[in-house]
Protein backbone atom coordinates (compact mmCIF):
# COMPACT_ATOMS: atom_id res chain seq x y z
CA UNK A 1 32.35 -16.58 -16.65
CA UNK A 2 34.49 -14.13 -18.76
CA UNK A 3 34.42 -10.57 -17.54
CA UNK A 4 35.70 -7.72 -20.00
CA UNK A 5 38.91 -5.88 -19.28
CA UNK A 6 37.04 -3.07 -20.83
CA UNK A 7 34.83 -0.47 -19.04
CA UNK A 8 30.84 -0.49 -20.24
CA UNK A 9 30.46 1.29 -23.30
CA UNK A 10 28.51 3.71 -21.39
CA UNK A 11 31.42 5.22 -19.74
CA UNK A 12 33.40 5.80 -22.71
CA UNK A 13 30.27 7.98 -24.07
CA UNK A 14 30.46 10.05 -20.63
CA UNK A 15 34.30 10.46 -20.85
CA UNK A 16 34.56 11.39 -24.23
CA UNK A 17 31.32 13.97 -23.69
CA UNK A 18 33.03 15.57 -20.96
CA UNK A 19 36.28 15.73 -22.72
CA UNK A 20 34.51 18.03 -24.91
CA UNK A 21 32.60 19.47 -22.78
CA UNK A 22 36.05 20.15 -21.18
CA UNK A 23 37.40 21.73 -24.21
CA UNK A 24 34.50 24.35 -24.88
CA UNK A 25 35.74 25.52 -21.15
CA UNK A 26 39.22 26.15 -22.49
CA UNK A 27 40.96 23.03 -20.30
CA UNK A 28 42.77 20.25 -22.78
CA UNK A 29 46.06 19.55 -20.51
CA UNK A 30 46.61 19.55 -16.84
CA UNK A 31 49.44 21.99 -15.58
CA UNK A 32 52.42 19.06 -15.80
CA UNK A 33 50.85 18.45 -19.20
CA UNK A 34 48.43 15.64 -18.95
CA UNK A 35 46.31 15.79 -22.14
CA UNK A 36 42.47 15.06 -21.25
CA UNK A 37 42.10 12.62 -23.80
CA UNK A 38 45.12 10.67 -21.57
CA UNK A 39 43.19 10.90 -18.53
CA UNK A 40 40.17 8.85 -16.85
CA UNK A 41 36.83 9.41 -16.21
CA UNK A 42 37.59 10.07 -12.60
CA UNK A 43 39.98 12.66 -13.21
CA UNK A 44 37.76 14.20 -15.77
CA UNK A 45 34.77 14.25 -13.73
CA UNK A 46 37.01 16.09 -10.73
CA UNK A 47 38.62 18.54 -12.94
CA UNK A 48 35.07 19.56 -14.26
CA UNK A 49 33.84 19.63 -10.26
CA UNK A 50 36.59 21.83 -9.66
CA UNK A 51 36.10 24.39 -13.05
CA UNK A 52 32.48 24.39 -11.78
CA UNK A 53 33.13 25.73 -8.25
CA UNK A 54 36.19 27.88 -9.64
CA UNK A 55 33.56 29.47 -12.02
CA UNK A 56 30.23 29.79 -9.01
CA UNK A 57 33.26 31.45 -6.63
CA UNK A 58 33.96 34.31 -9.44
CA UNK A 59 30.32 34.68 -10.32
C-alpha cells in the first residue's frame, strides 16, 4: 500500500485559512523573518494561540 508524502487536502485548506486569517491580524513574518506562507500548520496554529491570549491579556 502506497501512502502519500503529502498531507490530506484538508490541512492545506486550514493552513492557508489561517494564513489569512493571520494576515487580517497584521502578522506575515516571524521576528527572524520567517514568512507565514514558509511555515507549517503547527507553527501557524501556535502563533495564532499566542496572538489570541496576547490580545484577551490587553482586553
Amino acid at each position: 500500500m502506497l501512502m502519500s508524502a503529502y498531507p490530506p487536502e484538508k490541512s492545506f485548506e486550514d493552513r492557508y485559512a489561517l494564513i489569512d486569517h493571520l494576515r487580517n491580524l497584521g502578522y506575515t513574518e516571524d521576528l527572524l523573518g520567517k514568512k507565514t506562507v514558509e511555515m507549517t500548520l503547527p507553527e501557524l496554529q501556535q502563533i495564532y494561540i499566542n496572538l489570541e491570549y496576547q490580545r484577551e491579556e490587553r482586553a
